[in-house]
Protein backbone atom coordinates (compact mmCIF):
# COMPACT_ATOMS: atom_id res chain seq x y z
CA UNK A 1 0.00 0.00 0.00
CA UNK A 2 3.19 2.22 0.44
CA UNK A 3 4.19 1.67 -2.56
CA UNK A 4 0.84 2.60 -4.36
CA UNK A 5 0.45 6.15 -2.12
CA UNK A 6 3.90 6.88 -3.12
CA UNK A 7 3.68 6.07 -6.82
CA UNK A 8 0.34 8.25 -6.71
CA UNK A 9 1.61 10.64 -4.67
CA UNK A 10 4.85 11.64 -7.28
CA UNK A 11 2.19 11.68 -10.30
CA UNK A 12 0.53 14.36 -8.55
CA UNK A 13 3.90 16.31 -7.79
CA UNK A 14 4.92 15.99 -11.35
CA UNK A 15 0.70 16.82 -12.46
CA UNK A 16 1.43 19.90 -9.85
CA UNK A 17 4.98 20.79 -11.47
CA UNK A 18 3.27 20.57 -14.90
CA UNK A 19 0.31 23.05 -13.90
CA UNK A 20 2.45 25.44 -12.44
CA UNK A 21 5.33 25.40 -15.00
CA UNK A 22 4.77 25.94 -18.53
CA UNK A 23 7.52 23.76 -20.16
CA UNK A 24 5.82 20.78 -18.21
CA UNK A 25 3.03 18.82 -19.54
CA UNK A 26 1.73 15.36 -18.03
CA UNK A 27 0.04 12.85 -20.15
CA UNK A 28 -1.53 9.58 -18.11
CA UNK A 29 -3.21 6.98 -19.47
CA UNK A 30 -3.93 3.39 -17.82
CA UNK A 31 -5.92 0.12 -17.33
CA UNK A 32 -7.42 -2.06 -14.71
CA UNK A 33 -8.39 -5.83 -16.06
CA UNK A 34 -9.66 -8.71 -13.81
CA UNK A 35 -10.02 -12.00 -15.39
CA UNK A 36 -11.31 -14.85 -14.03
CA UNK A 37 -10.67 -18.61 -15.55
CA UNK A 38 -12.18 -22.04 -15.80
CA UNK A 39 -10.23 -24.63 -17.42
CA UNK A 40 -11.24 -28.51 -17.01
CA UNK A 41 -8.07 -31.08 -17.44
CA UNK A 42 -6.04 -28.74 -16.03
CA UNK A 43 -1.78 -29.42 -15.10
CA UNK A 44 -1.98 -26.11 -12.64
CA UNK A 45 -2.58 -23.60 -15.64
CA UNK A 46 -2.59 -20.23 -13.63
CA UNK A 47 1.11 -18.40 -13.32
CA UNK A 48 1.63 -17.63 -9.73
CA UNK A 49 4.29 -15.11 -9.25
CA UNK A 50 6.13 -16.86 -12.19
CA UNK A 51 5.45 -20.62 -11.80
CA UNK A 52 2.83 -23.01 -12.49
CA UNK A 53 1.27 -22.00 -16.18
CA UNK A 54 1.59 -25.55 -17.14
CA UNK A 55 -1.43 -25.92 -18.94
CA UNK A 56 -3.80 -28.66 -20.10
CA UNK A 57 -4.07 -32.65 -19.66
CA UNK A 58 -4.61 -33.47 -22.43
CA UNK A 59 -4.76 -37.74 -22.13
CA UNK A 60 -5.76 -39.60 -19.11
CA UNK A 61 -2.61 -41.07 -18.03
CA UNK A 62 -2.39 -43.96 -16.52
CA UNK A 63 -2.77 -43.40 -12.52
CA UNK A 64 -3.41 -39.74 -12.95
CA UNK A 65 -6.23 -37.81 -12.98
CA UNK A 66 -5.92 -34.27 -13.54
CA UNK A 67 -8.78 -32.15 -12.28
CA UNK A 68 -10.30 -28.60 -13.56
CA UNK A 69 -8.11 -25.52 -12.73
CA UNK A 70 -9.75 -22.27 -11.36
CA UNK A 71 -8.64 -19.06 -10.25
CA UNK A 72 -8.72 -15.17 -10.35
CA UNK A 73 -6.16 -12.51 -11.76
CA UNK A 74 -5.40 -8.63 -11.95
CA UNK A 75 -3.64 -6.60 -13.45
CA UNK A 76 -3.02 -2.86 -13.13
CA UNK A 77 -0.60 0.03 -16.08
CA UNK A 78 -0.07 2.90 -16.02
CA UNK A 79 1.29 5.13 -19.07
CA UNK A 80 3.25 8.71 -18.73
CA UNK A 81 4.34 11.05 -20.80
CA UNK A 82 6.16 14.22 -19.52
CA UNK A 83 6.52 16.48 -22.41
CA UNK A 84 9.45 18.41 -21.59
CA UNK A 85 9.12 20.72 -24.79
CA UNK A 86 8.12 20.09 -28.16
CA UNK A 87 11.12 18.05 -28.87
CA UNK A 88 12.01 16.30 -25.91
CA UNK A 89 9.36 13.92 -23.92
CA UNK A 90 9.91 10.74 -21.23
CA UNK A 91 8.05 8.13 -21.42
CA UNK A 92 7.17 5.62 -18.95
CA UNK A 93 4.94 2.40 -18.63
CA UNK A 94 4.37 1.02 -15.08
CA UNK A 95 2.44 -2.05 -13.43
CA UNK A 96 1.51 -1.36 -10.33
CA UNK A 97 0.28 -4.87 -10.28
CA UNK A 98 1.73 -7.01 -13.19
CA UNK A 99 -0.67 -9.23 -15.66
CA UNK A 100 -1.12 -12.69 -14.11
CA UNK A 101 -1.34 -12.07 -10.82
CA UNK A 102 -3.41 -14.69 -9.19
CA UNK A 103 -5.88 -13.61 -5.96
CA UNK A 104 -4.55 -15.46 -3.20
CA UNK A 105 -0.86 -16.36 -4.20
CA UNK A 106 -0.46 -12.99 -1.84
CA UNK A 107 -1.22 -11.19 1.21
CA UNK A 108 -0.75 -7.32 -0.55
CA UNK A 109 0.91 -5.92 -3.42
CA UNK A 110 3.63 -4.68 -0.75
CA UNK A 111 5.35 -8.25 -1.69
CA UNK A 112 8.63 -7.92 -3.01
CA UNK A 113 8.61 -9.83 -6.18
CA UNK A 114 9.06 -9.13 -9.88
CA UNK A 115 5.12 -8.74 -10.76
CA UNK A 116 4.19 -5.72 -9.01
CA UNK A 117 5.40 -2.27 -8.96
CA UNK A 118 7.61 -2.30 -11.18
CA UNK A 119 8.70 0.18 -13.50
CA UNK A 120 8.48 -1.90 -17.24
CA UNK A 121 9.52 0.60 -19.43
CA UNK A 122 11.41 4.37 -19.37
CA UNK A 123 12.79 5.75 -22.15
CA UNK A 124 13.20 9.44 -23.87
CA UNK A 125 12.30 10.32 -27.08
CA UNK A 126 13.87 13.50 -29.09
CA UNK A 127 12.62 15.09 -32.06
CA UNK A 128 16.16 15.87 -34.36
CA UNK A 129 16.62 17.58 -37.27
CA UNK A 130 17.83 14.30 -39.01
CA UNK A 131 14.96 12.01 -37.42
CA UNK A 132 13.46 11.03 -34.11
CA UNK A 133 15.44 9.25 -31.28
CA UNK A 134 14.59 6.88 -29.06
CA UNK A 135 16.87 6.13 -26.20
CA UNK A 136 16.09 3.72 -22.71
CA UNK A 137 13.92 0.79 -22.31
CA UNK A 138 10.99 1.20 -24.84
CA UNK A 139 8.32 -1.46 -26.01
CA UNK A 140 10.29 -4.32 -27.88
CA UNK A 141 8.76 -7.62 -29.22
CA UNK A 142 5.85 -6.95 -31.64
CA UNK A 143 5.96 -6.05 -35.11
CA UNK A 144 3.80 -6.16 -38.12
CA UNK A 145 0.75 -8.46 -37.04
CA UNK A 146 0.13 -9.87 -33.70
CA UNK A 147 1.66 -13.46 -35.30
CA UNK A 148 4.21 -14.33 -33.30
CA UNK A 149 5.04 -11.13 -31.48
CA UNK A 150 5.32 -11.50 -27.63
CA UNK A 151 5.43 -7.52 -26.69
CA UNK A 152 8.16 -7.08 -24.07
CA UNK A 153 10.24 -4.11 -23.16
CA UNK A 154 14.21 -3.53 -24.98
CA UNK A 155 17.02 -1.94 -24.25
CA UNK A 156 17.75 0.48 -27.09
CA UNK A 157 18.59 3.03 -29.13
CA UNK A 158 16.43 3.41 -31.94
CA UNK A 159 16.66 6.19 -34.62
CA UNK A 160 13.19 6.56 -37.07
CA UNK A 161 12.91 8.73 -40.40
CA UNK A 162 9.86 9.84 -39.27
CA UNK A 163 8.41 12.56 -42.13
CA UNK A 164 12.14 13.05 -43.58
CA UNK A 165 11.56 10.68 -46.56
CA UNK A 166 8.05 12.02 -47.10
CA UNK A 167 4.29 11.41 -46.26
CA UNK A 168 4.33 7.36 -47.87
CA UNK A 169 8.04 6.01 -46.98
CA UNK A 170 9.68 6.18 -43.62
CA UNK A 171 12.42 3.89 -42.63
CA UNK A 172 14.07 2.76 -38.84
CA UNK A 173 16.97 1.08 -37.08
CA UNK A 174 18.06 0.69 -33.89
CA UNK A 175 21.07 -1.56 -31.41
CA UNK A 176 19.53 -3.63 -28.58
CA UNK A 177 21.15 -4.99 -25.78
CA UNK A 178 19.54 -8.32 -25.42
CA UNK A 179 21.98 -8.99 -22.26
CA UNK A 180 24.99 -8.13 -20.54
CA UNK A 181 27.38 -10.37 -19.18
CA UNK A 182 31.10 -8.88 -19.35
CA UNK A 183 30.73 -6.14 -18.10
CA UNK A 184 30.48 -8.32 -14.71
CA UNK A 185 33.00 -10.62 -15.26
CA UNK A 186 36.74 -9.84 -15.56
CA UNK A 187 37.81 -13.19 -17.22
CA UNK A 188 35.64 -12.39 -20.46
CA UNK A 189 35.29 -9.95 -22.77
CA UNK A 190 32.48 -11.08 -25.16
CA UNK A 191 30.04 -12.96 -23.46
CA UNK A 192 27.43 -10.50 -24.18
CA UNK A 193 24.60 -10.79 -26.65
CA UNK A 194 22.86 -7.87 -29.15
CA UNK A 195 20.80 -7.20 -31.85
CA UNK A 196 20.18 -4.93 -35.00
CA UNK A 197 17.35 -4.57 -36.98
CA UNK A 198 16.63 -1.97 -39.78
CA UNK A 199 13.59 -1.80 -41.35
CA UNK A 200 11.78 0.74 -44.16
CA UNK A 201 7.90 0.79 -45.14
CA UNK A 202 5.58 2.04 -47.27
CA UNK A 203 2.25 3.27 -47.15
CA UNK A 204 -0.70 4.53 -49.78
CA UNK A 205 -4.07 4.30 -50.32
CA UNK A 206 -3.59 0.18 -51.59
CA UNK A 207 -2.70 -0.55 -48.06
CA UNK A 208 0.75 -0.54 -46.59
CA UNK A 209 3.93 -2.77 -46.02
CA UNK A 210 7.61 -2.95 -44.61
CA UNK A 211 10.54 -4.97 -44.75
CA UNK A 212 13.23 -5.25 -42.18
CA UNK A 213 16.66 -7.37 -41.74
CA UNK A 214 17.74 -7.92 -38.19
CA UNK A 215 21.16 -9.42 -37.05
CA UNK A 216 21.63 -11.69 -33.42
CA UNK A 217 25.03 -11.88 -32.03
CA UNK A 218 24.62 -14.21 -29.18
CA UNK A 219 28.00 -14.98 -27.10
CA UNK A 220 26.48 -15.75 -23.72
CA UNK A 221 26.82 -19.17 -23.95
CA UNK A 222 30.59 -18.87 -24.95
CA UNK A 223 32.71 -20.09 -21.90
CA UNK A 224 36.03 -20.43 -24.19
CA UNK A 225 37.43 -17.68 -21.64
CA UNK A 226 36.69 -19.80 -18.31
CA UNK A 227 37.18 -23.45 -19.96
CA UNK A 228 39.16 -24.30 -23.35
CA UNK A 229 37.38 -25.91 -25.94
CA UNK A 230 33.72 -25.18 -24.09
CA UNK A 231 30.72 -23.57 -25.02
CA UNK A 232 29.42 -22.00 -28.12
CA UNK A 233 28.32 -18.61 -29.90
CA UNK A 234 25.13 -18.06 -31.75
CA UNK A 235 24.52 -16.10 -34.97
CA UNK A 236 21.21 -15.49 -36.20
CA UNK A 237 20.12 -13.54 -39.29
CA UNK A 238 16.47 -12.16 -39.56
CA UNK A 239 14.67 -11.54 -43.13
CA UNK A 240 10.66 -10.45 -41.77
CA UNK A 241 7.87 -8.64 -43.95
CA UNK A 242 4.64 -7.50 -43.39
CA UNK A 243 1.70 -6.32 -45.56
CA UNK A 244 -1.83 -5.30 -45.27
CA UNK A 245 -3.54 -4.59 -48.61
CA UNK A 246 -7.27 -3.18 -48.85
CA UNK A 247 -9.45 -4.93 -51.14
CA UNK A 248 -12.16 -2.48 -52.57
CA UNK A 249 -13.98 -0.86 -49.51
CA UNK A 250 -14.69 -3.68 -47.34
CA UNK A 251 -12.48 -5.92 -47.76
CA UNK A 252 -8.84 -6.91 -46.78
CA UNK A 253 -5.33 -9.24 -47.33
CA UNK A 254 -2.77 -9.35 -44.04
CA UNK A 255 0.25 -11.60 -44.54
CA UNK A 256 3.05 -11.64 -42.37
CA UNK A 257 6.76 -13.88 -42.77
CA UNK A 258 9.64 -14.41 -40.89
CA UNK A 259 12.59 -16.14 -41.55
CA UNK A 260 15.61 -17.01 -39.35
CA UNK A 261 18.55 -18.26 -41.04
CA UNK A 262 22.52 -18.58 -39.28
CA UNK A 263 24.89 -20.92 -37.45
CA UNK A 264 25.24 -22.43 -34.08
CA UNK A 265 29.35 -22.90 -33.78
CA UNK A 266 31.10 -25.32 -30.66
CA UNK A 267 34.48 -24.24 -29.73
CA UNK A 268 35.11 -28.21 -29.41
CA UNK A 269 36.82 -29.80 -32.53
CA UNK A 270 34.24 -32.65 -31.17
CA UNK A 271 31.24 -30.87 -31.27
CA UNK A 272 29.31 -30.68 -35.38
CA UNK A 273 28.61 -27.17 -35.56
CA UNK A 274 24.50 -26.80 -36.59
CA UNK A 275 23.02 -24.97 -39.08
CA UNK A 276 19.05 -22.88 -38.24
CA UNK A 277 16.54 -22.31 -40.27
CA UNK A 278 13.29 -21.33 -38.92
CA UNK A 279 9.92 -20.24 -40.86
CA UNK A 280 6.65 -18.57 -39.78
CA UNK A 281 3.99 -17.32 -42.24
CA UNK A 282 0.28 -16.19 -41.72
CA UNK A 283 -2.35 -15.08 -44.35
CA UNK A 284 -5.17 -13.48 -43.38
CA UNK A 285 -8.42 -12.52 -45.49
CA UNK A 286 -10.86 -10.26 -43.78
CA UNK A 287 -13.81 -8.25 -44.42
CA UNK A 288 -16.78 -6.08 -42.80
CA UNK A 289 -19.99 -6.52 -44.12
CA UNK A 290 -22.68 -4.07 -42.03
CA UNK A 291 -22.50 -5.38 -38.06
CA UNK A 292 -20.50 -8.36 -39.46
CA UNK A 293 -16.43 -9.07 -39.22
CA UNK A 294 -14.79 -12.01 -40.35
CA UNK A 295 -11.17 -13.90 -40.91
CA UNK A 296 -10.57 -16.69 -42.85
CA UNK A 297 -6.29 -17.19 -41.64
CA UNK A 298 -3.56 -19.69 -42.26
CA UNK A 299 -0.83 -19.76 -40.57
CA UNK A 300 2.29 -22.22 -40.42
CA UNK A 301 5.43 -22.09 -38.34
CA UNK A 302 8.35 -24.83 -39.28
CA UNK A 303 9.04 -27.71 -36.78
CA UNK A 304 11.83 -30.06 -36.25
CA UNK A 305 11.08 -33.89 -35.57
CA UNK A 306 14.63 -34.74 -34.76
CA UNK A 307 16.49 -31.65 -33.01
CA UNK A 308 20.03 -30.89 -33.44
CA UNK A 309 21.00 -34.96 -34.69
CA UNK A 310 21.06 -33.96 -38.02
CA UNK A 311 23.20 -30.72 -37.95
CA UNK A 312 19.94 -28.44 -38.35
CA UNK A 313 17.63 -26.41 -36.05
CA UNK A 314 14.22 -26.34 -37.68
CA UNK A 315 11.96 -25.45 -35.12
CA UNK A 316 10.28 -21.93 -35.03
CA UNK A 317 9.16 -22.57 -31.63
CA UNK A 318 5.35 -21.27 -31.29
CA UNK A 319 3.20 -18.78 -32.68
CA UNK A 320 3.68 -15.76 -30.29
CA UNK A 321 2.45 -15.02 -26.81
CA UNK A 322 0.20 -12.43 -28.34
CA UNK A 323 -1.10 -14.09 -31.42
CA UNK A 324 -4.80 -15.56 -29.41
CA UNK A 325 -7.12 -16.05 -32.02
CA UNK A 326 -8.54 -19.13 -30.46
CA UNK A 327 -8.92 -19.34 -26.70
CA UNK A 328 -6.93 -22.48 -26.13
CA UNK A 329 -4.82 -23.76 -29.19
CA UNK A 330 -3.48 -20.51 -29.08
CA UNK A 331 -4.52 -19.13 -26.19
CA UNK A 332 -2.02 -18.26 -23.16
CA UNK A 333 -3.36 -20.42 -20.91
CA UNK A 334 -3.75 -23.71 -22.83
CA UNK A 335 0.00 -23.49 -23.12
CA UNK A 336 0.14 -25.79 -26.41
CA UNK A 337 1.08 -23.27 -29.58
CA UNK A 338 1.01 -20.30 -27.38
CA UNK A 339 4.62 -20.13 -25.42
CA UNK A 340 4.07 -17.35 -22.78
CA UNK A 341 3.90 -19.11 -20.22
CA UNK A 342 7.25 -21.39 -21.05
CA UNK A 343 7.88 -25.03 -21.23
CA UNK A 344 5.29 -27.90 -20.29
CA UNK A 345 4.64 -31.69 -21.05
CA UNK A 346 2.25 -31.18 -23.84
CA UNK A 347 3.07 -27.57 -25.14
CA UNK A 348 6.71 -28.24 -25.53
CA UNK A 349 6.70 -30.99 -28.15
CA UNK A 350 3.76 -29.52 -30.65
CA UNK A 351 6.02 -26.07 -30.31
CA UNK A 352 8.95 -28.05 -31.31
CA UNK A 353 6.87 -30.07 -34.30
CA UNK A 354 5.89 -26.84 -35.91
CA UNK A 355 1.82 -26.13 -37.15
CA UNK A 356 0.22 -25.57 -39.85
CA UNK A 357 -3.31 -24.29 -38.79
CA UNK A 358 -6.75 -22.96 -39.73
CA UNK A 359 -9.03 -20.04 -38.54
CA UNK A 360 -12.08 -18.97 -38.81
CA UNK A 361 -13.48 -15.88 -37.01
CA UNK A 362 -16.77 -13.81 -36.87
CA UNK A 363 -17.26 -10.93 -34.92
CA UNK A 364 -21.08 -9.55 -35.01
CA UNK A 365 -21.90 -5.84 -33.40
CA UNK A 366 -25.76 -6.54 -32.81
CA UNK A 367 -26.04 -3.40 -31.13
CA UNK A 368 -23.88 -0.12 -29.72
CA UNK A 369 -22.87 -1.74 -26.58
CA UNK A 370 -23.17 -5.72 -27.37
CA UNK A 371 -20.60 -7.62 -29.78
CA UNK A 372 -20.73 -10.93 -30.25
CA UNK A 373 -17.94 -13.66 -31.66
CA UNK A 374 -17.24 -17.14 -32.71
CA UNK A 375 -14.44 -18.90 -33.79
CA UNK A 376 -13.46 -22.22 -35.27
CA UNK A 377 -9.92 -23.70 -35.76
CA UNK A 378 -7.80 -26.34 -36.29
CA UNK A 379 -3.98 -27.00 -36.75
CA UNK A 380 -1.24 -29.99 -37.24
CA UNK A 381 2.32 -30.42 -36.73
CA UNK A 382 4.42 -29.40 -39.67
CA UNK A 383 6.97 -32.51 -38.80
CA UNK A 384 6.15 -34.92 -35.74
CA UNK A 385 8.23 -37.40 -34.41
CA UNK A 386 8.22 -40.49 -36.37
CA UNK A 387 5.53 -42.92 -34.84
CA UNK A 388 3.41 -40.15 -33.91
CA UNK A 389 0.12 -38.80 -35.20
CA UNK A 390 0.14 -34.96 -36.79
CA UNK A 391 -3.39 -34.15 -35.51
CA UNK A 392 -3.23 -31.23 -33.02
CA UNK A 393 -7.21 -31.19 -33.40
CA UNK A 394 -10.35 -28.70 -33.88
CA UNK A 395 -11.28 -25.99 -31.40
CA UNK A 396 -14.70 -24.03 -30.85
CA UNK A 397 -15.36 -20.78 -29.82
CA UNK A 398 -18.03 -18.67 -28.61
CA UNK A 399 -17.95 -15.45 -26.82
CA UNK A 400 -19.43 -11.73 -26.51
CA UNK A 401 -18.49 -8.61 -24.72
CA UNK A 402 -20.91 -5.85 -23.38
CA UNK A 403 -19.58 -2.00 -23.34
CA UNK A 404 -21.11 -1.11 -19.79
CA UNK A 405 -19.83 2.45 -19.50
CA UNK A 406 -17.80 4.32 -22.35
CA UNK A 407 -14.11 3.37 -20.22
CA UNK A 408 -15.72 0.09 -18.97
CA UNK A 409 -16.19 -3.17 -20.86
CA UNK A 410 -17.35 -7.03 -19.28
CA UNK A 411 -16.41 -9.80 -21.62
CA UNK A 412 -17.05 -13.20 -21.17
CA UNK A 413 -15.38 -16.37 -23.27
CA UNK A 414 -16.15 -20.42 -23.92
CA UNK A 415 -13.80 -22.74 -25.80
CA UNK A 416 -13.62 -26.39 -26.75
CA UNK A 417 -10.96 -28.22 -27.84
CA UNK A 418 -11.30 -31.52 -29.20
CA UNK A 419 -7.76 -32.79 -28.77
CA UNK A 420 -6.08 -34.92 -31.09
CA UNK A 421 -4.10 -38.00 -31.65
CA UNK A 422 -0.18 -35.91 -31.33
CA UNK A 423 -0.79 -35.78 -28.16
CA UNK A 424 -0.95 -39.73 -27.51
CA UNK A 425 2.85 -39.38 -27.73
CA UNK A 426 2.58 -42.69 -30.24
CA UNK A 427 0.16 -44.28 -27.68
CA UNK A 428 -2.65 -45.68 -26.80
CA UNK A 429 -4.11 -44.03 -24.03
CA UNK A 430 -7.31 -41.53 -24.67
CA UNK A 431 -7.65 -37.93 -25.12
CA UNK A 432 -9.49 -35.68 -22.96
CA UNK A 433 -11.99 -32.49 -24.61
CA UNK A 434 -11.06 -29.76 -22.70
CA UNK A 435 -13.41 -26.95 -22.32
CA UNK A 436 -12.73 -23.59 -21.27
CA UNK A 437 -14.34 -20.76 -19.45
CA UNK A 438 -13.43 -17.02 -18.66
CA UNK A 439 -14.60 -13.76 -17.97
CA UNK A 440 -13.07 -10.50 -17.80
CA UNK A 441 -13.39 -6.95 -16.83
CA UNK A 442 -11.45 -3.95 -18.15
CA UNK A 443 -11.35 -0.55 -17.03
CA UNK A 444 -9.48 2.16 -18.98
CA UNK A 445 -8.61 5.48 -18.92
């Protein structure tokens, strides 16, 4: 509670600075969500300050019996921006109470942990004559379409064209450290790893599109300096496009790629170094007819059915923690395609097999306040193990969400997922349908 007085306590200093000098200007923004789940067949599927998240059951194993998983959540940002003049601002994100956090897995949000009062991102942005800057720890993760983005927070310095180029081309690059490790330790000086990106799009009255390369320099795992003949370095190259193209008035094409191409090279003469390539493509047809908005998607990222054995790294590794266009198969909590919430008996092997899956989505406004949705799906792995069936299986969806004041909206969500035969693991035993129930309220301002 100290911590919340204080935090809203220096907002209003820097409001009262901002009223009473000129060159000051506060911006604040925010949102408060509760969410409540249902999930039957459940492995402990809620994230508790970090662990658990382990999501379905998806066969009845023999001697086990896993029972439905239930729980509560809350989360709580706020946004900044001072405006120092008009070309220098700071910006700011914090969670006073970070997404996932579970009622009851605390006694107050005084608890000194990682999810709650934290300050996620701070960084200042400066309008040049050559371009705007971007310099701190500004969002990071998602790009193009929500297909496998995971939005995070970097560490960078980012430089954008802004208007330089003109009203329909703008281009951007930028230096992230990913993580730091020599600057700690005196035996090594490269054990560090960073990446670039640069990136230029274009935009018109046909739609819009970009194009970026990005370059990973990963040397954390290089212990050459501590050990002879140990450890290895990672270099990844990055080739990623994006386009969204308007079809007539109504209608619209998305499509999204990403390809990750390099080498994995072992200091040991022993070691075969391995090659990676990795592949993830969505296309998305959409269109609003009156009340009505659909999708028809496709989507595919590449898997690997036999790891690093044969000198190649194949597997993309999921579809993004923010790509949720079915509630389970994709969704956060069912933990199979969906990697937010990390590794897990079931999720871990259809990430590494890859997908290649089907959507369909409708989204119908019956009135003002009232929208209504449904959602079908199904996806299989793009190479499973051999003796192993590719059928991920068919999900259902149903769902609405209700607009009860103009900053306050109650949403409410079923799934079911018919699971099927991968996740027999080349056995016998029998698959359970897992069905799926939440609820959630949102507040913003």
């Amino acid at each position: 509670m100290k911590k919340i007085l204080s935090t809203v306590a220096a907002l209003g200093l820097v409001a009262g600075i901002a009223t009473s000098a000129s060159a000051l200007e506060l911006k604040v923004k925010g949102d408060y969500t509760v969410d409540g789940f249902y999930i039957s067949d459940g492995l402990g599927a809620a994230a508790i300050n970090g662990e658990g998240g382990q999501g379905l059951m998806l066969v009845d194993a023999p001697g086990f019996d896993a029972k439905s998983d239930a729980w509560l959540q809350h989360m709580f940002n706020i946004e900044a921006e001072m405006v120092v003049n008009d070309k220098v601002s700071m910006m700011s994100r914090v969670r006073l109470v970070d997404w996932g956090t579970v009622w009851g897995s605390q006694d107050d949000t005084d608890v000194n942990n990682a999810r709650n009062m934290s300050v996620e991102r701070l960084w200042m942005v400066y309008k040049s004559p050559i371009g705007v800057w971007e310099i701190g720890r500004r969002p990071a993760g998602a790009w193009g379409l929500s297909f496998v983005d995971k939005a995070t927070a970097g560490d960078r310095i980012m430089w954008k064209s802004g208007k330089l180029m003109g009203e329909e081309f703008s281009m951007y690059a930028f230096y992230q450290k990913m993580t730091e490790l020599d600057g700690y330790l005196a035996e090594t000086d490269n054990m560090d790893k960073d990446y670039y990106e640069v990136a230029g799009s274009l935009k018109g009255g046909w739609g819009n599109a970009s194009l970026a390369y990005g370059l990973s320099l990963d040397n954390t795992t290089n212990t050459e300096d501590f050990v002879p003949n140990t450890g290895f370095d990672t270099t990844v190259n990055r080739i990623k496009g994006v386009a969204q193209i308007k079809i007539g008035g109504s209608m619209g094409f998305d499509t999204e790629f990403d390809y990750l191409f390099g080498d994995k090279d072992y200091n040991s003469n022993s070691l075969t170094d391995a090659d990676i390539s990795k592949f993830a493509f969505i296309a998305d047809l959409n269109g609003t007819m009156d009340a009505l908005t659909g999708h028809a998607m496709y989507f595919h990222i590449s898997g690997d059915d036999n790891g690093e054995r044969d000198g190649d790294l194949e597997s993309y590794g999921g579809t993004g923690s923010d790509f949720e266009p079915l509630y389970i198969l994709t969704g956060v909590f069912g933990n199979i395609l969906n990697q937010d919430q990390g590794a897990s008996f079931f999720g871990s092997p259809a990430r590494t097999a890859g997908a290649n899956g089907f959507v369909l989505t409708a989204d119908f406004a019956a009135t003002q306040d009232l929208t209504l949705h449904a959602g079908f799906g199904y996806a299989e792995a793009d190479k499973e193990m051999a003796g192993w069936d590719n059928d991920y299986g068919f999900e259902y969806n149903v769902g609405a969400a209700y607009k009860l004041l103009d900053n306050l909206t109650y949403a409410v969500h079923l799934g079911y997922f018919d699971t099927g035969d991968f996740f027999k693991m080349g056995t016998t035993v029998e698959t359970n349908e897992i069905f799926l129930a939440s609820h959630h309220l949102t507040m913003s301002f």
